[in-house]
N, C-alpha and C. Protein backbone atom coordinates (compact mmCIF):
# COMPACT_ATOMS: atom_id res chain seq x y z
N UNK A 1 3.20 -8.63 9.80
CA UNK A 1 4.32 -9.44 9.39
C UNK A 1 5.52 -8.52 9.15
N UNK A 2 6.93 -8.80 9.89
CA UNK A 2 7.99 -8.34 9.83
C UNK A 2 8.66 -8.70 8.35
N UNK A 3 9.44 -8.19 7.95
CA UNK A 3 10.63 -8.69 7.13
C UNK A 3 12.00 -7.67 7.01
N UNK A 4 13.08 -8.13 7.64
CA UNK A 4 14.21 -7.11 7.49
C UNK A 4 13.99 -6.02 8.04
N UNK A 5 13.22 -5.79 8.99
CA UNK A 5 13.27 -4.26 9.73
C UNK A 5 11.88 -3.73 9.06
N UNK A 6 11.46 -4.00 7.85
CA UNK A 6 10.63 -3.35 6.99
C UNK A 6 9.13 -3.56 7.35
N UNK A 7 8.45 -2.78 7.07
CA UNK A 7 6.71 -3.22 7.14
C UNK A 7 6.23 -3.71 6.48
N UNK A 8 5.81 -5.11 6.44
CA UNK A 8 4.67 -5.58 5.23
C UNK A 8 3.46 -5.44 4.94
N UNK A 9 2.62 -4.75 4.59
CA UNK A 9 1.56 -4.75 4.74
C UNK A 9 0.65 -5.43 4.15
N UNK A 10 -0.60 -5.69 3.95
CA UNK A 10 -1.22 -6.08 3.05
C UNK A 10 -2.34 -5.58 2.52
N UNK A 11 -3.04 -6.27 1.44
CA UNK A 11 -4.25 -5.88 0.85
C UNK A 11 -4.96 -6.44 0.06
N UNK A 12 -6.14 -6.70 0.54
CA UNK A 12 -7.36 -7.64 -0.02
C UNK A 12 -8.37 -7.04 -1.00
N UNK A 13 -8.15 -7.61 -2.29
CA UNK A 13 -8.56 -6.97 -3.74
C UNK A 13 -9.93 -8.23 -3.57
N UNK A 14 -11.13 -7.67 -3.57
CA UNK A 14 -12.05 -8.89 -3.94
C UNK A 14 -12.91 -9.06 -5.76
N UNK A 15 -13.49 -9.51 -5.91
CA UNK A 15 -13.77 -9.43 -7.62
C UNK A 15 -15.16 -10.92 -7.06
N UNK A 16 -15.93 -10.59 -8.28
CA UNK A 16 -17.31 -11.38 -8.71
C UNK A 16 -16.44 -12.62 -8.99
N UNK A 17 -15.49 -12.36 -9.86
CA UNK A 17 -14.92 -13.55 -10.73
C UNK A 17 -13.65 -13.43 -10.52
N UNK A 18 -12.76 -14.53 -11.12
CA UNK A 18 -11.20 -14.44 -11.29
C UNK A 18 -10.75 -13.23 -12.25
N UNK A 19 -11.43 -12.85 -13.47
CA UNK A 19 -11.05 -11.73 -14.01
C UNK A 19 -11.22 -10.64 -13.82
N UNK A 20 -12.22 -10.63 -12.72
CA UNK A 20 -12.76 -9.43 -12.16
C UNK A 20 -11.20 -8.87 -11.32
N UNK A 21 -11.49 -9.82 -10.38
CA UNK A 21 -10.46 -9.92 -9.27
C UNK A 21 -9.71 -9.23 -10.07
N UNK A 22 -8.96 -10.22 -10.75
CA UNK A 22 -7.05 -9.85 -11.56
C UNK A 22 -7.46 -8.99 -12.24
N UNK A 23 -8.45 -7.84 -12.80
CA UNK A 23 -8.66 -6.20 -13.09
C UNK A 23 -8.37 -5.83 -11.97
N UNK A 24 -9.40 -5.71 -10.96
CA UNK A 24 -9.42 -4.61 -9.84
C UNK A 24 -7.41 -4.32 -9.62
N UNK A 25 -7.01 -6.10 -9.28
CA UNK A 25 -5.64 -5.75 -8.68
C UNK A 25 -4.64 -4.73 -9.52
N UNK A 26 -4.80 -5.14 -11.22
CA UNK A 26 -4.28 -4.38 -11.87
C UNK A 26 -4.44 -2.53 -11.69
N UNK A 27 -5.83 -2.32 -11.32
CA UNK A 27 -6.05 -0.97 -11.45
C UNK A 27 -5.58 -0.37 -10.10
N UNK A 28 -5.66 -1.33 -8.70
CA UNK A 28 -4.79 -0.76 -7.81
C UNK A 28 -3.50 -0.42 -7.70
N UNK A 29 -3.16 -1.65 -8.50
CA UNK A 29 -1.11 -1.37 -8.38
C UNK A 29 -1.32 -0.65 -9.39
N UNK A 30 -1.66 -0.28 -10.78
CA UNK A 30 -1.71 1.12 -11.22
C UNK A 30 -1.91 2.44 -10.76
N UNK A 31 -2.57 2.17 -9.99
CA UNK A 31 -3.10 3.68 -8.91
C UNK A 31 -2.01 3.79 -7.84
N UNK A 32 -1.41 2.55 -7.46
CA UNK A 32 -0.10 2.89 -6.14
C UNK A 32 1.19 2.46 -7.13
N UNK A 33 2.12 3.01 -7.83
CA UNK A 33 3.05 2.92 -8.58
C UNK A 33 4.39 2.86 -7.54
N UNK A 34 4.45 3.47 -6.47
CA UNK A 34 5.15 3.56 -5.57
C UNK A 34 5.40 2.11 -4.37
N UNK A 35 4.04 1.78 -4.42
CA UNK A 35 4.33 0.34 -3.41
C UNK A 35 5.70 -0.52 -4.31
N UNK A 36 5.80 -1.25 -3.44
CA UNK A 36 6.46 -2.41 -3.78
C UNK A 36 5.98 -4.03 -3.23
N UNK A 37 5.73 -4.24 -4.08
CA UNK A 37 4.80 -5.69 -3.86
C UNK A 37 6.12 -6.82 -3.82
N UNK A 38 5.84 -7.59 -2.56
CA UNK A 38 6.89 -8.53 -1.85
C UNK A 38 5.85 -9.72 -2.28
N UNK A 39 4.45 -10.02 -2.18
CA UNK A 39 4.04 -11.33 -2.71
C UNK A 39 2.76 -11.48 -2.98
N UNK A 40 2.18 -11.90 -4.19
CA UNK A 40 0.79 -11.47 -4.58
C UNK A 40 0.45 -13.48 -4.57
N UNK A 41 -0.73 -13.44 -3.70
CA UNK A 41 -1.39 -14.39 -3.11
C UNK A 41 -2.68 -15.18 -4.56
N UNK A 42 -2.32 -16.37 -5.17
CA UNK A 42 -3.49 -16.93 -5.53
C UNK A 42 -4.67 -16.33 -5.66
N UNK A 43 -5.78 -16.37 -6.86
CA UNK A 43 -7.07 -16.07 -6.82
C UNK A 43 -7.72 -16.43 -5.33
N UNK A 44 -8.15 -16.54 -4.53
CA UNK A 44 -9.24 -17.75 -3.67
C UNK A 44 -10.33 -16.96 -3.64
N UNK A 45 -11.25 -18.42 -3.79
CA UNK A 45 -12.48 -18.29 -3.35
C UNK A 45 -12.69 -18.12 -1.81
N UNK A 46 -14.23 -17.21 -1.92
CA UNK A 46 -14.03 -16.75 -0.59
C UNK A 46 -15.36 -17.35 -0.08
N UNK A 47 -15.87 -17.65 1.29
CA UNK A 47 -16.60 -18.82 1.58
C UNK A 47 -17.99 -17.70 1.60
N UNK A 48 -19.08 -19.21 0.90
CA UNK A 48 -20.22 -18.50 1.01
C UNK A 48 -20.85 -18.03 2.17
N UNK A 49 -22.00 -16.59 2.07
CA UNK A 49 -22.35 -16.43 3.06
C UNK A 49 -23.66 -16.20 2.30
N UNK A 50 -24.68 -15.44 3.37
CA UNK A 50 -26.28 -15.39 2.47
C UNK A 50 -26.40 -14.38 1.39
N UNK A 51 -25.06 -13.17 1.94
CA UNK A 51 -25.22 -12.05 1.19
C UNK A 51 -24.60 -12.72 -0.74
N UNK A 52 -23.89 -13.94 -0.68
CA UNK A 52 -23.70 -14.51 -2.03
C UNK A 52 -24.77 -15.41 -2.40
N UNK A 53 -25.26 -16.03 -1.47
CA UNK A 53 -26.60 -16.86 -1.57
C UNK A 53 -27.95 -16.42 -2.44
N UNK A 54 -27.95 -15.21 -1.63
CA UNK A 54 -29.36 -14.49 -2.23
C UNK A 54 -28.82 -12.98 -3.24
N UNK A 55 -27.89 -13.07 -3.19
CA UNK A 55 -27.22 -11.75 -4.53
C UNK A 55 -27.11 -12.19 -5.54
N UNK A 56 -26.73 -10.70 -6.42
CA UNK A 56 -26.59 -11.56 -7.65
C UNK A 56 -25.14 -11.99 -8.23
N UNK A 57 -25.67 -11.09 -9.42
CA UNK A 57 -23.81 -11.51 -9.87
C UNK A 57 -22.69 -10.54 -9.63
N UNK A 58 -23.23 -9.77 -9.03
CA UNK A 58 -22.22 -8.61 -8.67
C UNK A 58 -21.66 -8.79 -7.19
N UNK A 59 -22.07 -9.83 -6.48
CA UNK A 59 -21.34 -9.70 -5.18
C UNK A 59 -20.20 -10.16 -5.26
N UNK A 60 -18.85 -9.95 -4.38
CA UNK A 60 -17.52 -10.41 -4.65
C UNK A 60 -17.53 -11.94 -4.43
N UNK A 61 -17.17 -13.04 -5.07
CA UNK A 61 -16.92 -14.60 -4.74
C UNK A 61 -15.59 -14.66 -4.18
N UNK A 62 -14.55 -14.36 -5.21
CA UNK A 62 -12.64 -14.49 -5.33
C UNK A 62 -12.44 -13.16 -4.42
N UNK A 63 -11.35 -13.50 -4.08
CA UNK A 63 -10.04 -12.48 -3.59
C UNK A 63 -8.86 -12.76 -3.82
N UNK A 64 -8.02 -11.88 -3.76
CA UNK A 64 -6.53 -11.81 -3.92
C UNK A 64 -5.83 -11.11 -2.79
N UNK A 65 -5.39 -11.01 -2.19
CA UNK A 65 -4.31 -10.54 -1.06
C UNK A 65 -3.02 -10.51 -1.90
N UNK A 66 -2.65 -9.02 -1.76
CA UNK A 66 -1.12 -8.16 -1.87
C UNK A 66 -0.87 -7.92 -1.04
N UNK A 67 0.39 -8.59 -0.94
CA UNK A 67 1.51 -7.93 0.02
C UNK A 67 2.73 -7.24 -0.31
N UNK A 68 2.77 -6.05 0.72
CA UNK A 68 3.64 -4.60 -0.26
C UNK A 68 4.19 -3.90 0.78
N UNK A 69 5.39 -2.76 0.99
CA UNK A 69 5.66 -2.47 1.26
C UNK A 69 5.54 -1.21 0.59
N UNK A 70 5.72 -0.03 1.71
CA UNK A 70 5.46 1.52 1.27
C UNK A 70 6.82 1.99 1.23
N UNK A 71 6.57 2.99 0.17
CA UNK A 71 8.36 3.94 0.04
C UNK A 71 9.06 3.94 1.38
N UNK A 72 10.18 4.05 1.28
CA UNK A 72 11.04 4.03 3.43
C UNK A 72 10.76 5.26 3.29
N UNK A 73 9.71 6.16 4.26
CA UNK A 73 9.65 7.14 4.74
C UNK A 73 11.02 7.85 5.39
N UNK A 74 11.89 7.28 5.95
CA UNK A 74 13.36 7.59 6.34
C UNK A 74 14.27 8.34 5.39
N UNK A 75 13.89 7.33 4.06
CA UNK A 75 15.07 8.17 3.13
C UNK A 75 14.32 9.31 2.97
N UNK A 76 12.97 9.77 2.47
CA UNK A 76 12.54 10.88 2.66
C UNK A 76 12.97 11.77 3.39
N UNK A 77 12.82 11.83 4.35
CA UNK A 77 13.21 12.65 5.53
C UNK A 77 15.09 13.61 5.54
N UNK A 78 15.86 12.19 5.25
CA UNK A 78 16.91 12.51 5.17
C UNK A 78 17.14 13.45 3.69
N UNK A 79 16.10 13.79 2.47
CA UNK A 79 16.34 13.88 1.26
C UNK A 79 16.12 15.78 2.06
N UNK A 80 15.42 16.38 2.84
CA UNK A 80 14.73 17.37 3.30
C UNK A 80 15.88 18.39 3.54
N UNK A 81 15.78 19.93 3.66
CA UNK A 81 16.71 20.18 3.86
C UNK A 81 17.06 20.36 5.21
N UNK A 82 18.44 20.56 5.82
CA UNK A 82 18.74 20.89 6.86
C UNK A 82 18.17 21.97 7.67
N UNK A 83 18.38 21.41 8.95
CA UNK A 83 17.26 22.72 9.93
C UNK A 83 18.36 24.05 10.23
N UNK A 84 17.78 25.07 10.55
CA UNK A 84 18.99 25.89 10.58
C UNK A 84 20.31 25.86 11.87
N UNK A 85 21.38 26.24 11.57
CA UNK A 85 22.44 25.93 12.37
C UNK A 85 23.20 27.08 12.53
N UNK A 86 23.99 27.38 13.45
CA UNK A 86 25.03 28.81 13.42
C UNK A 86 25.29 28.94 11.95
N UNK A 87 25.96 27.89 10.98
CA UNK A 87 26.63 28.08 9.87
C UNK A 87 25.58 28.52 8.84
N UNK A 88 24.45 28.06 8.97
CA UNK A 88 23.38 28.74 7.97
C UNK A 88 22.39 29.47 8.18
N UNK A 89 22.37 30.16 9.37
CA UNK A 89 21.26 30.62 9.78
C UNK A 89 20.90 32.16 8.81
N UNK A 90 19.76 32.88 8.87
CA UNK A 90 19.56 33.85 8.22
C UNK A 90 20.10 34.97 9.16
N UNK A 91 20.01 36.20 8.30
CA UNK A 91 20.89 37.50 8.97
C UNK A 91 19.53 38.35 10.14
N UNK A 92 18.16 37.85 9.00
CA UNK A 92 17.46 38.55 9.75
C UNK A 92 16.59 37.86 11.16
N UNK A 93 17.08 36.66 11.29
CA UNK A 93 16.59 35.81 12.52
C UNK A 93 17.88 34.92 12.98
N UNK A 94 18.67 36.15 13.84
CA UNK A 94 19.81 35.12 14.37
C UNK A 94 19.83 33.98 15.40
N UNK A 95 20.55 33.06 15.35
CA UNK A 95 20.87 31.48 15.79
C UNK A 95 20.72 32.08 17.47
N UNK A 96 19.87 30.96 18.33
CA UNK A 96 19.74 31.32 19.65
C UNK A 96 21.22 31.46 20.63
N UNK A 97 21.41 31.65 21.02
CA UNK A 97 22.77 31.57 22.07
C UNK A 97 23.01 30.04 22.36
């Protein structure tokens, strides 16, 4: 998914329970302080299969999907310093012809 030139990405937090869930998400966006979250998706239940059938209480039921965007790698780049040029080059490795 596009938005404004930008990347959206996403990410699927699953949990046993609804509080499970809404921990895990908390401890991820604690662990990524840098994302920027564009839209955090409803608890949902997630459809049974055998591995919830015959498990116990520890298999994931709920999920949550985040959607986020990563730092603009661009401004980075531009923050870097300049590559060398006639005007700055060093004395002991002069600028090519």
């Amino acid at each position: 998914m596009e938005r404004l030139g930008d990347l959206v990405k996403e990410h699927l937090i699953l949990g046993t329970d609804k509080q499970d869930a809404e921990k895990q998400r908390d401890l991820w966006l604690s662990q990524n302080p840098a994302l920027r979250v564009v839209r955090m998706h409803p608890v949902k239940l997630e459809p049974p299969t055998w591995l919830t059938r015959i498990g116990s209480k520890h298999v994931p039921r709920v999920s949550i999907t985040v959607e986020y965007e990563e730092p603009d790698i661009r401004a980075a780049a531009l923050s870097w310093p300049a590559l060398p040029s006639e005007e700055n080059h060093c004395e002991k490795h002069p600028a090519a012809p």
